[in-house]
N, C-alpha and C. Protein backbone atom coordinates (compact mmCIF):
# COMPACT_ATOMS: atom_id res chain seq x y z
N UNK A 1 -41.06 3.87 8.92
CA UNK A 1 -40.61 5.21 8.59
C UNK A 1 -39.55 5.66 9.60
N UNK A 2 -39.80 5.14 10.73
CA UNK A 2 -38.76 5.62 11.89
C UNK A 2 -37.46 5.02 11.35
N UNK A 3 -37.32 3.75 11.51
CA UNK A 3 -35.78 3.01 10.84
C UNK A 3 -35.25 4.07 9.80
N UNK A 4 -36.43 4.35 8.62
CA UNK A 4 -35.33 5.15 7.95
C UNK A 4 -35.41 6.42 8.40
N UNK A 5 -35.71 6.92 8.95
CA UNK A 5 -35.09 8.34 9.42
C UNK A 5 -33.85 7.89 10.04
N UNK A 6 -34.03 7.02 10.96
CA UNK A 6 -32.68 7.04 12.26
C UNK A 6 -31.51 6.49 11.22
N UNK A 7 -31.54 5.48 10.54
CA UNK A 7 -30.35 5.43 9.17
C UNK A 7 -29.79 6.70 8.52
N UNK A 8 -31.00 7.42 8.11
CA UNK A 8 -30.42 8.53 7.46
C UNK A 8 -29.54 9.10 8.59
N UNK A 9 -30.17 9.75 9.93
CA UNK A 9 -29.77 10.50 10.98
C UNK A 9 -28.30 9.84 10.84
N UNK A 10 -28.02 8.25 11.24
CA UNK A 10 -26.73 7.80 11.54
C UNK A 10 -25.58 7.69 10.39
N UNK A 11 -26.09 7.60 9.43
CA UNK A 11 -25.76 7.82 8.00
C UNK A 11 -24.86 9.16 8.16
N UNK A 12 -25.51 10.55 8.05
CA UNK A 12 -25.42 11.99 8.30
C UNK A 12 -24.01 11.81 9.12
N UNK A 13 -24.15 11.38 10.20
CA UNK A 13 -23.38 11.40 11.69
C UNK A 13 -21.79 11.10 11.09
N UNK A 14 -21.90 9.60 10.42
CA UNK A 14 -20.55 9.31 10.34
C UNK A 14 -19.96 9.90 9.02
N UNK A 15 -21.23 10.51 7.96
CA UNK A 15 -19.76 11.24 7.05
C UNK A 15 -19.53 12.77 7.76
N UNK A 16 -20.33 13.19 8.29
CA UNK A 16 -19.16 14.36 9.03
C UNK A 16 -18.66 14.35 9.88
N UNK A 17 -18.53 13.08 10.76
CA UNK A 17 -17.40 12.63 11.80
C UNK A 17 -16.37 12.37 10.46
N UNK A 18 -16.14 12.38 9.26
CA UNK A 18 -15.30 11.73 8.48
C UNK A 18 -14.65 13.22 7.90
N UNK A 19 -15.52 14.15 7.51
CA UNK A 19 -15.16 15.11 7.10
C UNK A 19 -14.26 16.03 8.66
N UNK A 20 -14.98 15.86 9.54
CA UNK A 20 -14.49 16.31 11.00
C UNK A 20 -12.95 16.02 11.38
N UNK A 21 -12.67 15.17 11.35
CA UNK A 21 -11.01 14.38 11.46
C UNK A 21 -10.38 14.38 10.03
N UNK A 22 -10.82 14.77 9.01
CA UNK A 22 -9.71 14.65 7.85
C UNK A 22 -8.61 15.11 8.09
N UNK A 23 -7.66 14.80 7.41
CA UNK A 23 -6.33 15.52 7.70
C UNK A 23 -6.09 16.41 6.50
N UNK A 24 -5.43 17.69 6.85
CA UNK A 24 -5.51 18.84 5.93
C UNK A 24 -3.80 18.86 4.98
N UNK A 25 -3.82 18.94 4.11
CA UNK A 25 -2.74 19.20 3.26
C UNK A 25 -2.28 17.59 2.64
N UNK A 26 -1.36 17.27 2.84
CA UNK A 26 -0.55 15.82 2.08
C UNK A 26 -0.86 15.48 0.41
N UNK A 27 0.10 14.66 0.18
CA UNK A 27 -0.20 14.84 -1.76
C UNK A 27 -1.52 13.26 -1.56
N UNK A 28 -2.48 13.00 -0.89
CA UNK A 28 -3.12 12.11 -0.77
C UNK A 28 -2.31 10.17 -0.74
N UNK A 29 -2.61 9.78 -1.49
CA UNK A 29 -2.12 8.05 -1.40
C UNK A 29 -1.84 7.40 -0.15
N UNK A 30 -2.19 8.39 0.91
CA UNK A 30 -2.14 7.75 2.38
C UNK A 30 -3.50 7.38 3.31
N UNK A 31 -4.49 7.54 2.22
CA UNK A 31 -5.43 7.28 2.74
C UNK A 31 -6.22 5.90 2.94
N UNK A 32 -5.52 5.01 2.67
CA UNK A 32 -5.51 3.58 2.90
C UNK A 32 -5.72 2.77 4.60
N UNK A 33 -5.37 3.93 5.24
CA UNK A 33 -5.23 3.37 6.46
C UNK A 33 -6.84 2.99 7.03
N UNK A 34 -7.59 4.13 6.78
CA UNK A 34 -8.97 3.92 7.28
C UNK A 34 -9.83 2.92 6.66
N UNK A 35 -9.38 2.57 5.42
CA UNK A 35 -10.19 1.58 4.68
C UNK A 35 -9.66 0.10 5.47
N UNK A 36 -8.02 0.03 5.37
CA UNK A 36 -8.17 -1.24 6.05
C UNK A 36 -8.63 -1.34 7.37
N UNK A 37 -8.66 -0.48 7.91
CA UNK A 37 -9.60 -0.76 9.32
C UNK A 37 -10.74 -1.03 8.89
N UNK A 38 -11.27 -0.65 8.36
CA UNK A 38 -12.65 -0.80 7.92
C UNK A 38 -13.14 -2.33 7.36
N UNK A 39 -12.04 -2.53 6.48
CA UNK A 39 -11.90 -3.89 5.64
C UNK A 39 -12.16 -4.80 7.32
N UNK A 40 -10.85 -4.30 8.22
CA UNK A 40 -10.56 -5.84 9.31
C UNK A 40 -11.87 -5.65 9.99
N UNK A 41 -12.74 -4.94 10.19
CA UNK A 41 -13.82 -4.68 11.13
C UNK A 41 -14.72 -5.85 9.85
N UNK A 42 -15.11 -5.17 8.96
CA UNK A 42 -16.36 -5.91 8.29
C UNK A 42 -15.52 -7.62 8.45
N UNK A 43 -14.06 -8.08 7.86
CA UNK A 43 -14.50 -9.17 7.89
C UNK A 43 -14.32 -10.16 8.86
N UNK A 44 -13.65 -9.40 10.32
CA UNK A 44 -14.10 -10.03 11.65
C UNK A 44 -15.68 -10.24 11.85
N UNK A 45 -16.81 -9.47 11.46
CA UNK A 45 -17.93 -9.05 11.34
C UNK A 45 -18.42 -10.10 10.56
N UNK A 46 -18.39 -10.42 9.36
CA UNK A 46 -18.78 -10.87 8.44
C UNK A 46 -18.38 -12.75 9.14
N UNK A 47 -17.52 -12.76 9.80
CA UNK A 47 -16.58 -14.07 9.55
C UNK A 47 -17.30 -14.85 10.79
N UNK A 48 -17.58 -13.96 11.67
CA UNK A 48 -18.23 -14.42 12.89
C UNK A 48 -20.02 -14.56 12.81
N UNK A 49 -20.60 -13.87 11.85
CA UNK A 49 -21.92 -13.74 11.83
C UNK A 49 -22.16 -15.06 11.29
N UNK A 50 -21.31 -15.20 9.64
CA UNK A 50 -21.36 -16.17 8.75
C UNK A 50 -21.10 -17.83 9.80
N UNK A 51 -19.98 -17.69 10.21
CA UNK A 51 -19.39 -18.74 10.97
C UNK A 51 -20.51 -19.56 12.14
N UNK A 52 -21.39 -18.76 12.19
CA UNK A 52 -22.02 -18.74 13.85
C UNK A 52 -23.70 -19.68 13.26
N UNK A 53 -23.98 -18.49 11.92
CA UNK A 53 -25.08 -19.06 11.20
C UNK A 53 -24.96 -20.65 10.66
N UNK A 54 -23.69 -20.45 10.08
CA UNK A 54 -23.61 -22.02 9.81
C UNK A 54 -23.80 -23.42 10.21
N UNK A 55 -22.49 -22.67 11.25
CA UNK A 55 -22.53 -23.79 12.48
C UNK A 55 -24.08 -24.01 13.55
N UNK A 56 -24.83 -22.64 13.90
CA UNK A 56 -26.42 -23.14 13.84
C UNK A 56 -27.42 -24.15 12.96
N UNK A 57 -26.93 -23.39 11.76
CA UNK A 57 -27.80 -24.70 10.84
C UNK A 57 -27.35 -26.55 10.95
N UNK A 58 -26.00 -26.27 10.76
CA UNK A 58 -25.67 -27.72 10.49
C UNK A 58 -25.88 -28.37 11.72
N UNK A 59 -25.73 -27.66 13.05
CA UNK A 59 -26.26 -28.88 14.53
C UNK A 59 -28.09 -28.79 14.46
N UNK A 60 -28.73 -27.93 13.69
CA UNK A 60 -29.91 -27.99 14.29
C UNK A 60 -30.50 -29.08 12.91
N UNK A 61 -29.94 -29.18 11.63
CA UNK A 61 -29.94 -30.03 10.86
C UNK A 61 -29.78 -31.44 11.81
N UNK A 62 -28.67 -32.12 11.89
CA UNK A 62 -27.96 -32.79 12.48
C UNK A 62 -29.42 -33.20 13.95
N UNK A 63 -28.99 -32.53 14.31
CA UNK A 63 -29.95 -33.22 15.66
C UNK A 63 -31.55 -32.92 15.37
N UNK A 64 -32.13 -32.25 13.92
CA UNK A 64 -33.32 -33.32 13.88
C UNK A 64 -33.11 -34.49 13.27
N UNK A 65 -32.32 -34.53 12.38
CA UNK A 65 -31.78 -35.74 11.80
C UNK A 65 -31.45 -36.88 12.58
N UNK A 66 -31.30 -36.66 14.25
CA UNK A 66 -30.94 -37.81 15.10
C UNK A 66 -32.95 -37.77 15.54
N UNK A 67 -33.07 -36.83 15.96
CA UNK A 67 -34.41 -37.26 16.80
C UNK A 67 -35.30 -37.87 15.83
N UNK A 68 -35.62 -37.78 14.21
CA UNK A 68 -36.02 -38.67 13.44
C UNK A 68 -35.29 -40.20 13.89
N UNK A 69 -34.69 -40.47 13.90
CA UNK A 69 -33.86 -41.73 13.48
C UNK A 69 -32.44 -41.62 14.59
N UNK A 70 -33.04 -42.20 15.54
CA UNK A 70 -32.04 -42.30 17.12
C UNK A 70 -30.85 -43.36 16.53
N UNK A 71 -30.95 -43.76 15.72
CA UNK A 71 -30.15 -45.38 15.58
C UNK A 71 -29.08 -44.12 14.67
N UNK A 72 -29.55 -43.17 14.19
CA UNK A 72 -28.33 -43.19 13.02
C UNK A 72 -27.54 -41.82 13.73
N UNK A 73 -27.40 -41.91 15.08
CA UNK A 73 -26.69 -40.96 15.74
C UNK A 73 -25.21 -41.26 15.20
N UNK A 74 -24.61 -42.08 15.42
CA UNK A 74 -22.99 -42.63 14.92
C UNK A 74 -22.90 -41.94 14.02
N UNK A 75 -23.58 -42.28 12.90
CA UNK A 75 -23.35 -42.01 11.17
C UNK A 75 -23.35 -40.40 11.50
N UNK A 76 -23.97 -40.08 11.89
CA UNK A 76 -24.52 -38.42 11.81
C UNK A 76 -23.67 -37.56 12.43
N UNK A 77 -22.74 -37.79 13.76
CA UNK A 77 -22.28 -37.42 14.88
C UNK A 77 -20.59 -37.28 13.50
N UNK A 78 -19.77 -37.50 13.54
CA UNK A 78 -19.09 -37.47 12.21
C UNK A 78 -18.86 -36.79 11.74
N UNK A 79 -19.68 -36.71 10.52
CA UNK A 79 -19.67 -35.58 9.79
C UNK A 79 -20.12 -34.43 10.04
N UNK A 80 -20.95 -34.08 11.02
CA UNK A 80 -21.35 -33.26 11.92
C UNK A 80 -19.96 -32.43 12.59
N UNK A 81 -19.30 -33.19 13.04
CA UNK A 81 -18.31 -32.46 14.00
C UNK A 81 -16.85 -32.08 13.03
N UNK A 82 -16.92 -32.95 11.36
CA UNK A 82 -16.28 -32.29 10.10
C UNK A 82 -16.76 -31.19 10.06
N UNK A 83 -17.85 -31.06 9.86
CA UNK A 83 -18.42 -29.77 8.96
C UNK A 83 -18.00 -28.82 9.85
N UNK A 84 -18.65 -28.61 11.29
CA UNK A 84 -17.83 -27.68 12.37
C UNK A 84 -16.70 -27.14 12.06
N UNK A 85 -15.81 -28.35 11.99
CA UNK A 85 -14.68 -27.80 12.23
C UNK A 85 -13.97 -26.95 10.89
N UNK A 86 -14.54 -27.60 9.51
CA UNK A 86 -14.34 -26.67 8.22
C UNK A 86 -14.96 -25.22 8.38
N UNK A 87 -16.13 -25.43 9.20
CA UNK A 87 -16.89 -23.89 9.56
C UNK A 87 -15.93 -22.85 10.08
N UNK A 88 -15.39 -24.03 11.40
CA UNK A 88 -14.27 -23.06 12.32
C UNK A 88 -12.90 -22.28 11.33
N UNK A 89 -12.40 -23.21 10.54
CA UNK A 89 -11.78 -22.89 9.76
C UNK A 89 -11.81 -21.57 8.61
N UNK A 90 -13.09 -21.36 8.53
CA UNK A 90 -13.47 -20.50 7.75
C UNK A 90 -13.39 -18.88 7.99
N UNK A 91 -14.32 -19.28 9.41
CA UNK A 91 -13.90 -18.18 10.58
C UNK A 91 -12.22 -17.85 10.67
N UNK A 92 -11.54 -18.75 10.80
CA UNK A 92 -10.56 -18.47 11.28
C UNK A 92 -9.56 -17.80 10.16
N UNK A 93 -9.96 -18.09 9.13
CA UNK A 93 -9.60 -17.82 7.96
C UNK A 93 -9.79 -16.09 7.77
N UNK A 94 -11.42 -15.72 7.97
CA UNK A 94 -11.32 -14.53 7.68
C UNK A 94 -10.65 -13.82 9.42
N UNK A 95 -10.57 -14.00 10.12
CA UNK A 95 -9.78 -13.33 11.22
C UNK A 95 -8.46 -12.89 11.16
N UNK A 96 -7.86 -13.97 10.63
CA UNK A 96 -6.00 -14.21 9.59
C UNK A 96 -6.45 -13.01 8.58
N UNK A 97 -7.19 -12.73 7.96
CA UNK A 97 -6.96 -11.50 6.55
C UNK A 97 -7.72 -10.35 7.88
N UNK A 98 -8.24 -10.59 8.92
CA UNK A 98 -8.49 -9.13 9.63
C UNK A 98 -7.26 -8.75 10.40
N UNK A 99 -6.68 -9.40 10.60
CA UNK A 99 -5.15 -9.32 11.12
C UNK A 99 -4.32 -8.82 10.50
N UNK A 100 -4.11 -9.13 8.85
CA UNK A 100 -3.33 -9.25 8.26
C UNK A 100 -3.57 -7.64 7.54
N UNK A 101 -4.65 -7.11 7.52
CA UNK A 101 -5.07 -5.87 7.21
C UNK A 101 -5.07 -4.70 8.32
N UNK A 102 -4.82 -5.42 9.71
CA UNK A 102 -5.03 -4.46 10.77
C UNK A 102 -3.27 -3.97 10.30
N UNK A 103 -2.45 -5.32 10.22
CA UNK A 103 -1.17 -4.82 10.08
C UNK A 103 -0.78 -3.91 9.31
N UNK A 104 -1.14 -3.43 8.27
CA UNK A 104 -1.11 -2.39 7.40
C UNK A 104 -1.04 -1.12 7.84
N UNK A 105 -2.04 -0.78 8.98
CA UNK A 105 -1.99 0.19 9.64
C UNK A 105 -0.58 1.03 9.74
């Protein structure tokens, strides 16, 4: 019950910090700016959580897969350090569109 109170509470907080800073008058269509911040935050956010989980699974895959079966370290070691690096890529991928949205600003 506590979690959701303090959600609601923080919930509350940031739409009238939103209503608090609006800007008064303009014919609107400029309000794009806060969303792409918003956009580059979630998918720096998103890119690093995702990126981090992955790359956890596939070494902790991977190295029970060696401590079963010590002989098939070679075979395993490989594709192991592929998959990484497609992981890294992925990451890096969404960082390039958090960039590319910060620029908008």
């Amino acid at each position: 019950m506590r979690k959701h109170a303090l959600c609601l509470f923080a919930a509350s907080i940031m739409m009238s910090a939103q209503v608090a800073f609006a800007e008064s008058g303009g014919a609107g269509g400029g309000d794009y700016k806060g969303w792409a911040a918003l956009g580059a935050g979630i998918a720096i956010a998103l890119a690093a959580f995702g990126g981090g989980l992955g790359q956890g699974r596939a070494a902790a895959a991977a190295l029970e897969g060696i401590a079963r079966n010590p002989s098939a370290s070679d075979k395993i070691f490989t594709p192991l350090i592929l998959g990484l690096a497609l992981i890294e890529s992925l990451v890096i991928y969404g960082f390039v569109i958090a960039f590319l949205l910060l620029g908008k600003i």
